[in-house]
N, C-alpha and C. Protein backbone atom coordinates (compact mmCIF):
# COMPACT_ATOMS: atom_id res chain seq x y z
N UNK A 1 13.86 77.53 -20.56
CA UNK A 1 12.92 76.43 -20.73
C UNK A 1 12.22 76.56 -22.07
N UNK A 2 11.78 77.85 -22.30
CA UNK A 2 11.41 78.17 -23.81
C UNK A 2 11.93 77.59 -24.59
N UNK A 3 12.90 78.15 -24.51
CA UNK A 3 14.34 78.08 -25.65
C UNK A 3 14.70 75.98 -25.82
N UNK A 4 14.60 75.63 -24.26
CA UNK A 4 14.73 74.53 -24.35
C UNK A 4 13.61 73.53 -25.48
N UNK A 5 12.55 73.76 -25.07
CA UNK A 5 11.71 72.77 -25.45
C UNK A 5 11.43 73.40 -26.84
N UNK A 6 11.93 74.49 -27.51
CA UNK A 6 11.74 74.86 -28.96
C UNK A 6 12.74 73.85 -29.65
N UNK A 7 13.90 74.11 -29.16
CA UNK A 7 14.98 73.12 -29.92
C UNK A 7 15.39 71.80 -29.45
N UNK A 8 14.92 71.40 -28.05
CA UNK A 8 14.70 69.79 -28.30
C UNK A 8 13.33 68.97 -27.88
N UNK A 9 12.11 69.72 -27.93
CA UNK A 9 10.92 69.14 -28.39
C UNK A 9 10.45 69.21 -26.39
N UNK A 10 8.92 69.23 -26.82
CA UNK A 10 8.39 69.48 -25.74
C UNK A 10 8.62 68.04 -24.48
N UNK A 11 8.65 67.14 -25.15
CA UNK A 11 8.54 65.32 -24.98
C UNK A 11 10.48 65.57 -24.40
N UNK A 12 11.18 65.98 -24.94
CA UNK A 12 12.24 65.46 -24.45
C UNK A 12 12.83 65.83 -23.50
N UNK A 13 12.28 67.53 -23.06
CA UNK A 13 12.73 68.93 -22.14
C UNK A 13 11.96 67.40 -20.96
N UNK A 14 10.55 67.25 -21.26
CA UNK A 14 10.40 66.66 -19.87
C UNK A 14 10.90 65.17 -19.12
N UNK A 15 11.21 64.73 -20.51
CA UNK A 15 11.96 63.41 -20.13
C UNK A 15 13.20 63.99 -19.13
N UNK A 16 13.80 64.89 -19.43
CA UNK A 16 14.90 64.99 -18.62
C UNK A 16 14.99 65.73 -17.67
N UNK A 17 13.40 66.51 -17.50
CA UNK A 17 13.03 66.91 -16.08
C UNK A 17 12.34 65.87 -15.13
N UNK A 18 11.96 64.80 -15.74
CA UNK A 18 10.86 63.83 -15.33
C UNK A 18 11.30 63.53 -13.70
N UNK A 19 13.00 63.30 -13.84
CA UNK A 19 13.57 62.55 -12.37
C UNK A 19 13.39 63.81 -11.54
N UNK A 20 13.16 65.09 -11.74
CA UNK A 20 13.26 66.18 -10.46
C UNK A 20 12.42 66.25 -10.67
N UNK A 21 11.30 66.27 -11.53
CA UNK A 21 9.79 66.70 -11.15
C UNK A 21 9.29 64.95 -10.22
N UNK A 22 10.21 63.88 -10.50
CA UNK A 22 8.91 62.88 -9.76
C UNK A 22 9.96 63.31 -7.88
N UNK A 23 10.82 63.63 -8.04
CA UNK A 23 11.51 64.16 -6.61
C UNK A 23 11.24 65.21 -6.09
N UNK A 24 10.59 66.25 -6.83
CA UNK A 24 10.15 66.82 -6.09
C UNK A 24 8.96 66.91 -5.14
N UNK A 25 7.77 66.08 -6.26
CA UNK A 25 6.55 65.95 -5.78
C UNK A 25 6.22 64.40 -4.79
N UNK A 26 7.57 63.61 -4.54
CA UNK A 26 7.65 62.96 -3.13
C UNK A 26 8.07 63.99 -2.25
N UNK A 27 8.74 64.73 -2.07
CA UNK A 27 9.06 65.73 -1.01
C UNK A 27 8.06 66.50 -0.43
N UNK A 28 7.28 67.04 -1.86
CA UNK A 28 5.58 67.62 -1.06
C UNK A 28 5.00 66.19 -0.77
N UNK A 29 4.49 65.12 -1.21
CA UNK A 29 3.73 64.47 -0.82
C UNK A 29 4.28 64.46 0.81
N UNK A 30 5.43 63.81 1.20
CA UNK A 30 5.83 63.77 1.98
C UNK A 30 5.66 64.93 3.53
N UNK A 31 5.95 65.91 2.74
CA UNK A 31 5.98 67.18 3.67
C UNK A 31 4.05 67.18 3.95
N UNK A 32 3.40 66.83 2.59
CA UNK A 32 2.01 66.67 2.85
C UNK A 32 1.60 65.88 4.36
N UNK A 33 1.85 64.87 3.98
CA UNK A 33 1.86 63.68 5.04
C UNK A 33 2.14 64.09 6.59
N UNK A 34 3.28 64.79 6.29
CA UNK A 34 3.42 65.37 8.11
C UNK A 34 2.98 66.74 8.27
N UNK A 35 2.17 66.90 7.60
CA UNK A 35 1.36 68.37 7.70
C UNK A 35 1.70 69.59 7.93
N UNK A 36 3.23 69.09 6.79
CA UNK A 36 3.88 70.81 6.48
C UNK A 36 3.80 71.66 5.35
N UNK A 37 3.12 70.96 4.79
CA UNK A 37 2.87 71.61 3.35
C UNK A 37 1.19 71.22 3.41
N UNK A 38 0.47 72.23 2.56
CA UNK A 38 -0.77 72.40 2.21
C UNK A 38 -1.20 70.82 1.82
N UNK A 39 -2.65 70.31 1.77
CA UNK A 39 -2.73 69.08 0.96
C UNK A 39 -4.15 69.52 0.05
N UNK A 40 -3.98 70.98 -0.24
CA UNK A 40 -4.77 71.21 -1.11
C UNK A 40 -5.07 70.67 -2.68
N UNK A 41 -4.26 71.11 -3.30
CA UNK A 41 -3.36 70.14 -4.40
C UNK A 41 -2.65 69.18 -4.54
N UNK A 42 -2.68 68.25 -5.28
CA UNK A 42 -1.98 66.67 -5.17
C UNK A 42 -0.87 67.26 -5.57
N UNK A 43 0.58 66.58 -4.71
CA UNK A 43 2.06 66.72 -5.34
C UNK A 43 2.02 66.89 -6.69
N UNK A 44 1.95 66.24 -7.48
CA UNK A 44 2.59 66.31 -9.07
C UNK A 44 2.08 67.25 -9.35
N UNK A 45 0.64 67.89 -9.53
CA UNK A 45 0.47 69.58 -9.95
C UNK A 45 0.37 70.26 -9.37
N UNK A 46 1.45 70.00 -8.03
CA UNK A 46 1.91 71.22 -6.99
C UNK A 46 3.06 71.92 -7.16
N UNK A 47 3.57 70.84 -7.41
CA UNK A 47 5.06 70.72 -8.11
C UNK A 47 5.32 71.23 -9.45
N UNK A 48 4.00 71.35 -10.15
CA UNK A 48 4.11 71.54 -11.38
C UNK A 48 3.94 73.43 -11.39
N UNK A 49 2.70 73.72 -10.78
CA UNK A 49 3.01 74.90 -10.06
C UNK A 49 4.06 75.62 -9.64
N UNK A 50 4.65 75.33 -8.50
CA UNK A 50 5.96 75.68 -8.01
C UNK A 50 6.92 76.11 -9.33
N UNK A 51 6.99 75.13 -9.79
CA UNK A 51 8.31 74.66 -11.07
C UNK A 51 7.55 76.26 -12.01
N UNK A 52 6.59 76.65 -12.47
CA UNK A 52 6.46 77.52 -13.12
C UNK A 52 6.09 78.67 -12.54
N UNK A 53 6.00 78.65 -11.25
CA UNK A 53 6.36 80.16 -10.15
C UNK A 53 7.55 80.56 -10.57
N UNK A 54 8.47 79.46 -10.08
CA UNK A 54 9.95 79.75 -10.15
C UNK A 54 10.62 80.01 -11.54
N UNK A 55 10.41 79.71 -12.13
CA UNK A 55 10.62 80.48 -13.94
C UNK A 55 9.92 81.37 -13.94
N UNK A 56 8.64 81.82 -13.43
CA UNK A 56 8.25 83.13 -13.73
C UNK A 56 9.42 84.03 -12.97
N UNK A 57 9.58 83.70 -11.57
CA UNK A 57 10.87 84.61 -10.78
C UNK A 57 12.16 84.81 -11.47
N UNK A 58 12.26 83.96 -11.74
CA UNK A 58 13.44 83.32 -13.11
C UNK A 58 13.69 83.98 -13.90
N UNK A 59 12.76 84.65 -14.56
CA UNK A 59 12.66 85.76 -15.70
C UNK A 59 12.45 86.72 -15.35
N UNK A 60 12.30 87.43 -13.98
CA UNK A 60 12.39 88.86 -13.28
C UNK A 60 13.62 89.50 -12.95
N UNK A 61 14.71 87.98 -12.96
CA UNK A 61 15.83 88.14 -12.70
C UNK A 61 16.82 88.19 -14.09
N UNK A 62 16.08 87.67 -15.02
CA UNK A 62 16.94 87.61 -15.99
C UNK A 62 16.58 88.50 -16.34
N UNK A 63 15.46 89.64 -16.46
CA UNK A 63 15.00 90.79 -16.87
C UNK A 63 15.23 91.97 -16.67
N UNK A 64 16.15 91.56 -15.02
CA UNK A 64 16.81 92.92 -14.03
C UNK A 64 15.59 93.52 -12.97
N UNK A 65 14.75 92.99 -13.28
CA UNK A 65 13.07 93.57 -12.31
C UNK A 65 13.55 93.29 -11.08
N UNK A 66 14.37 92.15 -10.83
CA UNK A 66 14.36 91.64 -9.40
C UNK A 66 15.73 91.04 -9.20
N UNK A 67 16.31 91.51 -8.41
CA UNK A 67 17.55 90.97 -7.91
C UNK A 67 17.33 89.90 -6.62
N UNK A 68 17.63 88.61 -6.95
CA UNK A 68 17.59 87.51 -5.91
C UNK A 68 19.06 86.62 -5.86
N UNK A 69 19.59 86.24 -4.76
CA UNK A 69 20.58 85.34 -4.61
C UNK A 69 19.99 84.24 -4.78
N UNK A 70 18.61 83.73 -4.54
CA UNK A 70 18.05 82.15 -4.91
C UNK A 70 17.06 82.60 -3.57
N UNK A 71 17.39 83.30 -2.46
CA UNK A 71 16.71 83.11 -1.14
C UNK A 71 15.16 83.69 -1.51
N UNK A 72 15.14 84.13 -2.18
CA UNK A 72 13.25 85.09 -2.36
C UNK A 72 13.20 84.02 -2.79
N UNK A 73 13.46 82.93 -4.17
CA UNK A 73 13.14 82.20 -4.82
C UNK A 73 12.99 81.37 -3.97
N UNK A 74 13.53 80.68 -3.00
CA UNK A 74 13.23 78.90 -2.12
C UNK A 74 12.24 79.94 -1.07
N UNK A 75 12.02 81.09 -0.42
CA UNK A 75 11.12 81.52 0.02
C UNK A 75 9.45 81.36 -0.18
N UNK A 76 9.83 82.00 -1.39
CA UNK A 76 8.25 81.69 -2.20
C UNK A 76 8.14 80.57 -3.20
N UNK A 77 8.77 79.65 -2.98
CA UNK A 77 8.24 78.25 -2.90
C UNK A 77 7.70 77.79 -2.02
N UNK A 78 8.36 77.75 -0.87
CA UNK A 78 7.96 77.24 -0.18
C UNK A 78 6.96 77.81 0.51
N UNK A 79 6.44 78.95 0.29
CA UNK A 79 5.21 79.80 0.72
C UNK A 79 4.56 79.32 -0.30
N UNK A 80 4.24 79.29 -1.36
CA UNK A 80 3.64 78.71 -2.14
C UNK A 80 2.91 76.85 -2.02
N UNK A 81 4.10 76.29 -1.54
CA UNK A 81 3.52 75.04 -0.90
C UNK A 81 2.94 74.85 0.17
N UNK A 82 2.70 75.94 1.33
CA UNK A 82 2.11 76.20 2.00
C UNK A 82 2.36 76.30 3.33
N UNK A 83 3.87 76.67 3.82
CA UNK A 83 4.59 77.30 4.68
C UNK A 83 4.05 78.58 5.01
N UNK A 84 4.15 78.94 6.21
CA UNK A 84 3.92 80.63 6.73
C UNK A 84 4.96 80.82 6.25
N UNK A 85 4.56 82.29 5.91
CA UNK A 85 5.92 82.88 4.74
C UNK A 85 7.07 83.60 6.01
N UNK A 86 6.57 83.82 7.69
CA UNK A 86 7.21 83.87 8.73
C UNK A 86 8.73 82.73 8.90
N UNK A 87 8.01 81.00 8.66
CA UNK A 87 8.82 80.21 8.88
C UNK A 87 9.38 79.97 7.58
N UNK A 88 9.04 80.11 6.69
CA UNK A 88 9.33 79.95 4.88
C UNK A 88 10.79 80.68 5.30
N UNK A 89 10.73 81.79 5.76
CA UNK A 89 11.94 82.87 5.32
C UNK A 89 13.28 82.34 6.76
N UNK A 90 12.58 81.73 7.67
CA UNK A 90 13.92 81.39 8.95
C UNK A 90 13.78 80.57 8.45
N UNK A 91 13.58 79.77 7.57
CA UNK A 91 14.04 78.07 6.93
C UNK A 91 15.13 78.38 6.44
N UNK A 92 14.86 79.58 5.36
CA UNK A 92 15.40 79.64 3.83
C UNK A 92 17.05 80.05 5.08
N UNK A 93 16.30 81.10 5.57
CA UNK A 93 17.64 82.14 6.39
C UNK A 93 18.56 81.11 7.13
N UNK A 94 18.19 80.05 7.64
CA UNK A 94 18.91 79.06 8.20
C UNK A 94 19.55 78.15 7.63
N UNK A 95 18.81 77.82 5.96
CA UNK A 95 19.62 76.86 5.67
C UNK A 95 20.98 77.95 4.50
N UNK A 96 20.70 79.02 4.45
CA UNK A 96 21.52 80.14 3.59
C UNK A 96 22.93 80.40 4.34
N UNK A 97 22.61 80.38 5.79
CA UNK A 97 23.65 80.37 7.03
C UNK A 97 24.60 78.72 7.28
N UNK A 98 23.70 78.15 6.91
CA UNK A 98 24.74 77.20 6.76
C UNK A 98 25.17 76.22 5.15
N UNK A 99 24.96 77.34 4.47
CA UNK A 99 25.20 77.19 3.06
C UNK A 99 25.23 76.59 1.95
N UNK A 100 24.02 75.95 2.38
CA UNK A 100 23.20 74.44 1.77
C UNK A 100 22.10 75.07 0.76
N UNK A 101 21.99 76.41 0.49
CA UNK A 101 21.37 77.10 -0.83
C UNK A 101 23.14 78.04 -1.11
N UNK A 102 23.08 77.80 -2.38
CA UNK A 102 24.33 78.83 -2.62
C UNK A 102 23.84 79.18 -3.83
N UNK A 103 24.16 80.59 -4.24
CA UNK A 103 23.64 81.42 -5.58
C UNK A 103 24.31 80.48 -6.60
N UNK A 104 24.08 80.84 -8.16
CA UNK A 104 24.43 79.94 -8.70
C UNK A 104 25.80 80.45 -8.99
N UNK A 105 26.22 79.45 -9.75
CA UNK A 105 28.25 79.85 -10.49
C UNK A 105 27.83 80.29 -11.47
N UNK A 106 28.43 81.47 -12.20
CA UNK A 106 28.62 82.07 -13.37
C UNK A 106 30.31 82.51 -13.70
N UNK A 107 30.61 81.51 -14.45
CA UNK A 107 32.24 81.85 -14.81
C UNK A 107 32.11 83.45 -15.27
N UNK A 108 33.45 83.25 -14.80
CA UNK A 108 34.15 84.48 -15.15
C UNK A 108 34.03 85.18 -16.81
């Protein structure tokens, strides 16, 4: 993301995050609404939050500090949005089992 917005400008990194950041923060609003997520914070700088949790994790992994398949990472998001980190982790564990989070591809 660094790297991104050094070489194509701070304005353009978010133009082309704009469509997952406004999708993500209907999903909290949403999850707000049926009172599964916190409604401490308004979606868009919940989301905005989240989004820079997860690059901080992001860089623990690219650093070697922390080895994650993605599951700690959608964990503590979603503990972060305000899931018991009890049901946060049989979410993550359930939807990992049926393989609707998959680590990422790295060619060969």
């Amino acid at each position: 993301m660094g790297l991104a917005r050094q070489d194509l400008g701070s304005a353009q990194v978010s133009g082309l995050l704009a469509p997952a950041r406004e999708r993500v923060a209907g999903i909290l609003a949403e999850g707000q609404r049926q009172g599964v997520f916190h409604g401490a914070v308004p979606p868009g700088p919940l989301s905005g939050a989240i989004e820079a949790h997860l690059l901080a994790l992001l860089g623990t992994v690219n650093s070697g500090i922390w080895a994650d398949d993605g599951t700690g990472a959608a964990t503590a998001a979603l503990i972060a949005a305000g899931v018991d980190s009890d049901t946060a982790a049989a979410t993550v564990r359930q939807l990992h089992a049926t393989d609707r989070i998959r680590p990422p591809h790295r060619p060969h």
